[in-house]
PDB file of N, CA and C in Angstrom:
ATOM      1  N   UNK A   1     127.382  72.871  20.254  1.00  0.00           N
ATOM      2  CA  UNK A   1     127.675  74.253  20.613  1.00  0.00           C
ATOM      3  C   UNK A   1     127.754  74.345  22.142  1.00  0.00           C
ATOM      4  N   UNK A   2     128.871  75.488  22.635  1.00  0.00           N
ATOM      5  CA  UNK A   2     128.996  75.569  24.163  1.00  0.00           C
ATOM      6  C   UNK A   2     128.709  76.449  24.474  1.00  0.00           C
ATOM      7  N   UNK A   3     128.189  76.827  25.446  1.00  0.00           N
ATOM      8  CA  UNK A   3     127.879  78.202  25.990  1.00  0.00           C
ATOM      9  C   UNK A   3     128.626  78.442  26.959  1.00  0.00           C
ATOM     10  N   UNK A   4     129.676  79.503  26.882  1.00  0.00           N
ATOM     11  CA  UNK A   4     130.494  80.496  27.899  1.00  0.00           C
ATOM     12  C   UNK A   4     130.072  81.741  27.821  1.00  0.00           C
ATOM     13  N   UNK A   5     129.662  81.580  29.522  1.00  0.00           N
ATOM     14  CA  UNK A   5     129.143  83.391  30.223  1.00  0.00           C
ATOM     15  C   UNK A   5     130.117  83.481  31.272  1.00  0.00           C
ATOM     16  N   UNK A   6     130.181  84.379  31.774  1.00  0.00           N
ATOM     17  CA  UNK A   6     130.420  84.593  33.316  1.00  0.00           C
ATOM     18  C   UNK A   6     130.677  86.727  33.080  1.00  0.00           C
ATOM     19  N   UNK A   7     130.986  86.583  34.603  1.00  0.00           N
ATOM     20  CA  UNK A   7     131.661  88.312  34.932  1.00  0.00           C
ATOM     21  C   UNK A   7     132.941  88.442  35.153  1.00  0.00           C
ATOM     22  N   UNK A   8     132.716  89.916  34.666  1.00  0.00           N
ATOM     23  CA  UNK A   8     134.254  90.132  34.434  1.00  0.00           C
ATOM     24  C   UNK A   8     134.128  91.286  36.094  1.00  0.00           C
ATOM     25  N   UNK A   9     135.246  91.505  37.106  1.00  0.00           N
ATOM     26  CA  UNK A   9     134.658  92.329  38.452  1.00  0.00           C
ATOM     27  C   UNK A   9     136.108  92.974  38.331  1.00  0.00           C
ATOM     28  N   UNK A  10     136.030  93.947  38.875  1.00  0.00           N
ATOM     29  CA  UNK A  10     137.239  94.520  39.991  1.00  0.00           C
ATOM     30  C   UNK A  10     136.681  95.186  41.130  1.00  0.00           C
ATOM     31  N   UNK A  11     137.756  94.471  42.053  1.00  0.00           N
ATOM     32  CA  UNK A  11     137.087  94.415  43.505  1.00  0.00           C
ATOM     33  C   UNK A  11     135.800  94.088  43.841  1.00  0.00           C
ATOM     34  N   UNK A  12     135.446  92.794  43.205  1.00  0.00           N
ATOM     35  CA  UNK A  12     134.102  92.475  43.568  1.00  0.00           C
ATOM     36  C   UNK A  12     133.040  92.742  43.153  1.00  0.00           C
ATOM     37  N   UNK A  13     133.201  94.409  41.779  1.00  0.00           N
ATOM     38  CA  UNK A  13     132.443  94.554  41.494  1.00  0.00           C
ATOM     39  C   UNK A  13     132.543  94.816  39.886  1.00  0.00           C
ATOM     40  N   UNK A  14     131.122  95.152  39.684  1.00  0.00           N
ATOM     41  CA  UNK A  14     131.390  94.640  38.076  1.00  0.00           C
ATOM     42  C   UNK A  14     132.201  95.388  37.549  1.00  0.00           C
ATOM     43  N   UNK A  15     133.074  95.375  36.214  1.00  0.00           N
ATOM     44  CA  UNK A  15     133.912  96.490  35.426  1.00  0.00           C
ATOM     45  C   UNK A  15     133.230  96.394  34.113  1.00  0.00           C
ATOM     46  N   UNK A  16     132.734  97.480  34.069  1.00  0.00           N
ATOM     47  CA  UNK A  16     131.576  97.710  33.066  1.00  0.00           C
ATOM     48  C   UNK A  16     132.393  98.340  31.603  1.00  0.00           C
ATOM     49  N   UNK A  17     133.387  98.862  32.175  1.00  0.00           N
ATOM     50  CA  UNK A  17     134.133  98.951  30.857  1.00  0.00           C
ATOM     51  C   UNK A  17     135.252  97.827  30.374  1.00  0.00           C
ATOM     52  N   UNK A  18     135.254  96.444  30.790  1.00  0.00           N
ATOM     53  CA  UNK A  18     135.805  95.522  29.928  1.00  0.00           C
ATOM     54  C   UNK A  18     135.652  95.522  29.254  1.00  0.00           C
ATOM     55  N   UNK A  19     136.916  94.646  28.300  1.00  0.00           N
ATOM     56  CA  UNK A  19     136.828  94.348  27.137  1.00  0.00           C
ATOM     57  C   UNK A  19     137.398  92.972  27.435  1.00  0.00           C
ATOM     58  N   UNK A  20     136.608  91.469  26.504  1.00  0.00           N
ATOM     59  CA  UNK A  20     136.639  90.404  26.715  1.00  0.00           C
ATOM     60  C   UNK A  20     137.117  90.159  25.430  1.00  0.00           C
ATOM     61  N   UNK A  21     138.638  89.339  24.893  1.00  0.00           N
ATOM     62  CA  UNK A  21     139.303  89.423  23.977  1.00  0.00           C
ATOM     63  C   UNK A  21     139.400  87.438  24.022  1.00  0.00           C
ATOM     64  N   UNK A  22     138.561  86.872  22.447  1.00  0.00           N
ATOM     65  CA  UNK A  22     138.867  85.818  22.797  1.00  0.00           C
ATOM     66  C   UNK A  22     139.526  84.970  21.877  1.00  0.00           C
ATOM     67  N   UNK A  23     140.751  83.933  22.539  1.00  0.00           N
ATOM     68  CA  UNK A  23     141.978  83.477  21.464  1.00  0.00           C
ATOM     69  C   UNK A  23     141.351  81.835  21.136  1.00  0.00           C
ATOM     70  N   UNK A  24     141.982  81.274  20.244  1.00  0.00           N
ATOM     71  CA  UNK A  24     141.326  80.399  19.677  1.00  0.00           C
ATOM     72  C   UNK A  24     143.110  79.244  20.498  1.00  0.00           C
ATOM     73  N   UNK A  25     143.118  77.996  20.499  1.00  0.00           N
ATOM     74  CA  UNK A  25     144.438  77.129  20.809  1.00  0.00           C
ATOM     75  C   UNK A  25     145.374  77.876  20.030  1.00  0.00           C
ATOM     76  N   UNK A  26     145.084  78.297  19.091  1.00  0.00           N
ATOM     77  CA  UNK A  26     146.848  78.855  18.655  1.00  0.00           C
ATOM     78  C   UNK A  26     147.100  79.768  18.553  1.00  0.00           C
ATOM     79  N   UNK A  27     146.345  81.010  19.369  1.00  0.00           N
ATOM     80  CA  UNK A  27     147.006  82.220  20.093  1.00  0.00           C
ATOM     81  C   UNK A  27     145.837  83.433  19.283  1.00  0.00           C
ATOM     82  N   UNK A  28     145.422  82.498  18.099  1.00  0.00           N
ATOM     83  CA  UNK A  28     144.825  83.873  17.384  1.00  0.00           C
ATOM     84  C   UNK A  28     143.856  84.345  18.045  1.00  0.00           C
ATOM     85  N   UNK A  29     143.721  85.615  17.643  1.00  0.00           N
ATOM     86  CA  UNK A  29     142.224  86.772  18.339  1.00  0.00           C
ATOM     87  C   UNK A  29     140.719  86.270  17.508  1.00  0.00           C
ATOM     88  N   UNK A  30     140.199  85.428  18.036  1.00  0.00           N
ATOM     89  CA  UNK A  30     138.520  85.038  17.281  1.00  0.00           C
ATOM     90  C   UNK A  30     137.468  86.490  17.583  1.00  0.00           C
ATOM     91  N   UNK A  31     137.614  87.068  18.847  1.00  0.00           N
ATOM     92  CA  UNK A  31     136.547  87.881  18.714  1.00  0.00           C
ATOM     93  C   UNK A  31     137.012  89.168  20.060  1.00  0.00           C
ATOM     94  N   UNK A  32     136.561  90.144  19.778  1.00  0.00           N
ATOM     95  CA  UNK A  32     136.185  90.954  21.392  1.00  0.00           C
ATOM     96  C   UNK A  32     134.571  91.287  21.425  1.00  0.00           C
ATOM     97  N   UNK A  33     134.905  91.635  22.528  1.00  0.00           N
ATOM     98  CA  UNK A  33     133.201  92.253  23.208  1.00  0.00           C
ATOM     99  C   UNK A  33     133.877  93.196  24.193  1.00  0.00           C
ATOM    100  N   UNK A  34     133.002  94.120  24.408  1.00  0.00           N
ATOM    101  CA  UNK A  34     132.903  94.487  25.653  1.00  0.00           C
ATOM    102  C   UNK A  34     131.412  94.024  26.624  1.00  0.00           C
ATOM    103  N   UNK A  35     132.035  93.857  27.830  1.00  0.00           N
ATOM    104  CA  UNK A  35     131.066  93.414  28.610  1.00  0.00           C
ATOM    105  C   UNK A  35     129.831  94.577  28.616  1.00  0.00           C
ATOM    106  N   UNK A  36     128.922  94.271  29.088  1.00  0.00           N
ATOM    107  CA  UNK A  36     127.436  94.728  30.158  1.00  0.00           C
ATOM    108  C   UNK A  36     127.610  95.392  31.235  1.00  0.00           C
ATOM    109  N   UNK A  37     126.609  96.085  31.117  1.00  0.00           N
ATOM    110  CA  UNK A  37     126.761  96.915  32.675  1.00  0.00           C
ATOM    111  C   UNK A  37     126.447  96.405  33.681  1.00  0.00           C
ATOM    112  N   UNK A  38     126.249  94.562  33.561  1.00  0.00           N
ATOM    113  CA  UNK A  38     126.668  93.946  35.080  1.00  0.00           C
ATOM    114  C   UNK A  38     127.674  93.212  35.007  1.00  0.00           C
ATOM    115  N   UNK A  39     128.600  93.494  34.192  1.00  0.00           N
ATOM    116  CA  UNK A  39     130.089  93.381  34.088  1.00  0.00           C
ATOM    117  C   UNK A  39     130.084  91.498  32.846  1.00  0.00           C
ATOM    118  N   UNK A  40     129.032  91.299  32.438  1.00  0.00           N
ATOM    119  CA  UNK A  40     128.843  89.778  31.983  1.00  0.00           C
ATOM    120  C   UNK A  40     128.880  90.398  30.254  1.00  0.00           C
ATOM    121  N   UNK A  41     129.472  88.496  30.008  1.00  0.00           N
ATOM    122  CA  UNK A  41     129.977  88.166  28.741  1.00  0.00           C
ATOM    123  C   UNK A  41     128.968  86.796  28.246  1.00  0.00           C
ATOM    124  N   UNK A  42     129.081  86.502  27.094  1.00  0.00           N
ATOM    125  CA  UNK A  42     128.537  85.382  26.623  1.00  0.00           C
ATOM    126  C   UNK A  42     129.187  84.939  25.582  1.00  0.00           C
ATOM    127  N   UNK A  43     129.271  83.787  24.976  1.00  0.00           N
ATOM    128  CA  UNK A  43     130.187  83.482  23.612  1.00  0.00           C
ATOM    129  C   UNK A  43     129.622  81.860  23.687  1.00  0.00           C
ATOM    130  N   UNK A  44     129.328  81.458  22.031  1.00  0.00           N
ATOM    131  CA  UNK A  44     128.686  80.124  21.979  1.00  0.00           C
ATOM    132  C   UNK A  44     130.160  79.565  20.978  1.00  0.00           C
ATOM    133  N   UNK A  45     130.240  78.969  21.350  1.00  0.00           N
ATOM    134  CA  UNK A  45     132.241  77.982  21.255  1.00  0.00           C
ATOM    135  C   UNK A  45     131.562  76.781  20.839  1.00  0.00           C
ATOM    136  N   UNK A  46     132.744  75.909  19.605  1.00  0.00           N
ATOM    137  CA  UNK A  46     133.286  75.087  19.626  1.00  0.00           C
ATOM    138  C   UNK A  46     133.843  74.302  20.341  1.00  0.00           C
ATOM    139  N   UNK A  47     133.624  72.799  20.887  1.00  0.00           N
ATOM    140  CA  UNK A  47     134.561  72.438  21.887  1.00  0.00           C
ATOM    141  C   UNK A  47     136.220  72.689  21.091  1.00  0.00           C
ATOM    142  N   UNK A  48     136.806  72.960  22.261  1.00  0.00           N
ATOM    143  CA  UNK A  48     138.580  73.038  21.891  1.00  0.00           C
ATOM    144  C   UNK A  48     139.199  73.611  23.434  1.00  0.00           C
ATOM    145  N   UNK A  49     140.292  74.220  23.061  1.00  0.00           N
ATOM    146  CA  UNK A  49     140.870  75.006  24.177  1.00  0.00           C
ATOM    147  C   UNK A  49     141.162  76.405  23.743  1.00  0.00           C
ATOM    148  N   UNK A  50     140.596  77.294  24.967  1.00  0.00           N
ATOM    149  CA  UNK A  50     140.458  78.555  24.633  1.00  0.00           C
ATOM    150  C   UNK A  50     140.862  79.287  25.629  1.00  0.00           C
ATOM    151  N   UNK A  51     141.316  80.817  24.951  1.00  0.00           N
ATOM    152  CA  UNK A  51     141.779  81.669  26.189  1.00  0.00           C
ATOM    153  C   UNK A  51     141.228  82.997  26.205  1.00  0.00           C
ATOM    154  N   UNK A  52     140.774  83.872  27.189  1.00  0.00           N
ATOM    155  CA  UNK A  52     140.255  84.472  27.066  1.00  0.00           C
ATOM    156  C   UNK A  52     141.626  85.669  27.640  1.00  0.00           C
ATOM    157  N   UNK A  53     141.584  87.007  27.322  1.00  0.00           N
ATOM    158  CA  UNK A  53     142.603  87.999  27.785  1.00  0.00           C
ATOM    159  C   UNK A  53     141.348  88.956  28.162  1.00  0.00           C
ATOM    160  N   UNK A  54     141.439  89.744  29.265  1.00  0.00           N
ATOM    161  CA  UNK A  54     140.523  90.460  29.603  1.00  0.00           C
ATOM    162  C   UNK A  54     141.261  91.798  30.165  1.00  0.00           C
ATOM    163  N   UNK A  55     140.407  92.926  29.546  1.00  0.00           N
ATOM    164  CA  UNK A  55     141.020  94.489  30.369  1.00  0.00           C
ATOM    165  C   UNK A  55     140.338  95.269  30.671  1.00  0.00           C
ATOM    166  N   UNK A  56     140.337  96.515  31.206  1.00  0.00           N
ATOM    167  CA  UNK A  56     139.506  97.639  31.094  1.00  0.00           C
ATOM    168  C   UNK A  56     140.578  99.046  31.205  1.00  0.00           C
ATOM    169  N   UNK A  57     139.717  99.976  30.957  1.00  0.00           N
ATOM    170  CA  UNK A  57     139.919 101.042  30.878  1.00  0.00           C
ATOM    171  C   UNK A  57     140.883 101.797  31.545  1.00  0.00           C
ATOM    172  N   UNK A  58     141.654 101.352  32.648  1.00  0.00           N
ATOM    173  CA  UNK A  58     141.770 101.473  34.421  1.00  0.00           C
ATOM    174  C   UNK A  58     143.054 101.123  34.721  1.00  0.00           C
ATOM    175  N   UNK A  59     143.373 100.096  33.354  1.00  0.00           N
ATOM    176  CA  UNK A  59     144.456  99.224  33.156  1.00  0.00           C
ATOM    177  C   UNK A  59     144.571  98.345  33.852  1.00  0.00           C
ATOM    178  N   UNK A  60     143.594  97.527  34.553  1.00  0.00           N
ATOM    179  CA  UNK A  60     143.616  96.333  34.944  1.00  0.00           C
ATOM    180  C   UNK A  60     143.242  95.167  33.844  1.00  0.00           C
ATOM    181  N   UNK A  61     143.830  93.695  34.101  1.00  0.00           N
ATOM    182  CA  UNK A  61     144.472  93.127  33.551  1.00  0.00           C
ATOM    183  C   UNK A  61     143.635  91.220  34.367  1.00  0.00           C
ATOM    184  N   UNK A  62     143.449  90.430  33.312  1.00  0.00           N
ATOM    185  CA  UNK A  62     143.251  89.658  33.488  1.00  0.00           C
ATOM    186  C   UNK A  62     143.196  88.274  32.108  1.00  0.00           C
ATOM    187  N   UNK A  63     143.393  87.140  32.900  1.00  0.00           N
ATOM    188  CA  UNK A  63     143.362  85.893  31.580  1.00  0.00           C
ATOM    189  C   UNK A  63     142.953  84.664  32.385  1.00  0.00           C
ATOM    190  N   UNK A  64     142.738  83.795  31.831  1.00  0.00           N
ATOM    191  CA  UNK A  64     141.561  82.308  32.141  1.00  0.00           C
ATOM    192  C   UNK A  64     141.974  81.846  30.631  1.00  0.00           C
ATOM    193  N   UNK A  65     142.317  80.538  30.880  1.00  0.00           N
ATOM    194  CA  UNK A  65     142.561  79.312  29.956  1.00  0.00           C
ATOM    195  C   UNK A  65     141.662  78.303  30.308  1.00  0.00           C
ATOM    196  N   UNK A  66     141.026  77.746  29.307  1.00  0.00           N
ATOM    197  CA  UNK A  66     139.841  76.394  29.505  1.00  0.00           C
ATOM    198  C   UNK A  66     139.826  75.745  28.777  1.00  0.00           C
ATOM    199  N   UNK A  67     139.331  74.401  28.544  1.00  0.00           N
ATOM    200  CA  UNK A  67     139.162  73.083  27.566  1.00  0.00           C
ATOM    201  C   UNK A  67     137.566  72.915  27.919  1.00  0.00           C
ATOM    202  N   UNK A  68     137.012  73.283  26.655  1.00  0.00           N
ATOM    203  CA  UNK A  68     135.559  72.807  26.574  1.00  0.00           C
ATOM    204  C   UNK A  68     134.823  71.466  25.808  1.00  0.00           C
ATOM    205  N   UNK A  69     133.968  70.945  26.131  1.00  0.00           N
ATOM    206  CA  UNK A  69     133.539  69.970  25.551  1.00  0.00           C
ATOM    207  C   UNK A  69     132.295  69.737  24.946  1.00  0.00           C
ATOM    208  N   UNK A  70     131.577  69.464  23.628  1.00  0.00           N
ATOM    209  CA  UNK A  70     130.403  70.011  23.211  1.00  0.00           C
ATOM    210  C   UNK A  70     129.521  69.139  24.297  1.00  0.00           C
ATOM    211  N   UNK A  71     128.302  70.223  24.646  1.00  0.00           N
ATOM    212  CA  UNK A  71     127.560  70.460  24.883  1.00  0.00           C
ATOM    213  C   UNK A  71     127.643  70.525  26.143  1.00  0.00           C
ATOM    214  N   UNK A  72     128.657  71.042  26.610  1.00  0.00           N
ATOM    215  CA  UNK A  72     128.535  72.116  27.951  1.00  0.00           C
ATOM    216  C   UNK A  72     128.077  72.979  27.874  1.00  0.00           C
ATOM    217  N   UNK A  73     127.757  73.667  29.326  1.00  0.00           N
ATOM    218  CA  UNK A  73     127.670  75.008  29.601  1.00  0.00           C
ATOM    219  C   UNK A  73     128.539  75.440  30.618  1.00  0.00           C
ATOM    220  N   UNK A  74     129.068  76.734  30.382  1.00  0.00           N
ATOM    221  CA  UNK A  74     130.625  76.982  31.524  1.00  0.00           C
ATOM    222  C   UNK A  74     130.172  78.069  32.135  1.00  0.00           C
ATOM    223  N   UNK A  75     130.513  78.417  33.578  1.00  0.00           N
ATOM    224  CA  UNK A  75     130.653  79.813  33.722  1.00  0.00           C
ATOM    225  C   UNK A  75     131.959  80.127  34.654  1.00  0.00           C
ATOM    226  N   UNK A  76     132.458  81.070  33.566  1.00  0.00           N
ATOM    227  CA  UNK A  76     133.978  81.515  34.513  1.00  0.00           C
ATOM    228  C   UNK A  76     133.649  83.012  34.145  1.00  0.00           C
ATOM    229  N   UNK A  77     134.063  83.412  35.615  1.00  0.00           N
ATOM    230  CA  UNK A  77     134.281  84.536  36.192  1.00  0.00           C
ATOM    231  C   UNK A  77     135.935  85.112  35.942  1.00  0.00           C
ATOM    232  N   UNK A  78     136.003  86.539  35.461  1.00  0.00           N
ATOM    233  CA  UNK A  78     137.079  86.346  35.626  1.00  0.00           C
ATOM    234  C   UNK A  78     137.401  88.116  36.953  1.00  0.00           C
ATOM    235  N   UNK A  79     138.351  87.948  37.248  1.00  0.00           N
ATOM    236  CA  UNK A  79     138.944  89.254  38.099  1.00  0.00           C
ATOM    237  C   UNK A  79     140.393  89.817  37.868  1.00  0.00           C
ATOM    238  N   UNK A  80     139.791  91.034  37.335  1.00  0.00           N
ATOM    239  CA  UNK A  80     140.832  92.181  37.122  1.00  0.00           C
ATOM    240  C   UNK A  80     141.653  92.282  38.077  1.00  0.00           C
ATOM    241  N   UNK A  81     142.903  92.201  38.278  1.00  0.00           N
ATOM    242  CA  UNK A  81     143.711  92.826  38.782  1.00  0.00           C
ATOM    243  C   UNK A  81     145.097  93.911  38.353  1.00  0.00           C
ATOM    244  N   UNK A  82     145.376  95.215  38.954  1.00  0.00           N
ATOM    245  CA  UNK A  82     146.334  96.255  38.623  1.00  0.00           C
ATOM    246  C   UNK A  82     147.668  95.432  38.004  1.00  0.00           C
ATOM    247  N   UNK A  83     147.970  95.118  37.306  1.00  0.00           N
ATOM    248  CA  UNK A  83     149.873  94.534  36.734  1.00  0.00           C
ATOM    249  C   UNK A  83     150.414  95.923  37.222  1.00  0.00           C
ATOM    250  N   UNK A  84     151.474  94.515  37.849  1.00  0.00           N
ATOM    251  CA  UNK A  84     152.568  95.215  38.717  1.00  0.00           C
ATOM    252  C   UNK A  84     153.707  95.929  37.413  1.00  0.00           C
ATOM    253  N   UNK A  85     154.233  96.956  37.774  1.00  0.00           N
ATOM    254  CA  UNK A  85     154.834  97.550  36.908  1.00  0.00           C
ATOM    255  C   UNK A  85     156.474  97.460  37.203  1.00  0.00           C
ATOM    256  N   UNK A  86     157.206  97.051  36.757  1.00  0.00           N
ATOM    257  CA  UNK A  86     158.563  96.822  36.584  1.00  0.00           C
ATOM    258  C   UNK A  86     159.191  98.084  36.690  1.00  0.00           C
ATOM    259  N   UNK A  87     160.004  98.311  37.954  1.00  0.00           N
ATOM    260  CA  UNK A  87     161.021  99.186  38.000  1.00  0.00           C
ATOM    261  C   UNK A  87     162.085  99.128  37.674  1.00  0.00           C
ATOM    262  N   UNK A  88     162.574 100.698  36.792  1.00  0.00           N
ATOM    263  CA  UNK A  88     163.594 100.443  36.018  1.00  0.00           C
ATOM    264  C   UNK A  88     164.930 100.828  36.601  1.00  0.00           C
TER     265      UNK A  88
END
């Protein structure tokens, strides 16, 4: 078993209303959470490759791809940023 934590921030600071959305190698949705009110996540994984999609409320926008290996422990941080919006 692996243990993945880290924070989810915008601008440095925590975003307490994330939501941590997590995909399994072949795109499917295994789980959400929303983060903590110090912006942190936790999830005990399978080694494989995994992706995490991350948002909040605010409409900021974030993703992190990783390859884990049993009996690690990981910590990725991830940071929200605004998606740029396409003018039409």
């Amino acid at each position: 078993m692996i243990k993945l934590s880290g924070t989810v921030k915008v601008r440095e600071e925590p975003a307490r209303s994330a939501v941590v959305e997590l995909h399994n190698s072949t795109g499917d949705i295994v789980d959400q959470v929303q983060v903590g009110d110090d912006g942190g996540y936790t999830y005990y994984l399978a080694p494989g490759t995994w992706a995490l999609r991350v948002w909040d409320a605010h409409g900021y926008r974030g993703r992190a791809e990783l390859t884990l290996s049993d009996g690690e422990t990981r910590v990725l941080d991830v940071d929200l940023e605004k998606p740029e919006v396409a003018e039409a």
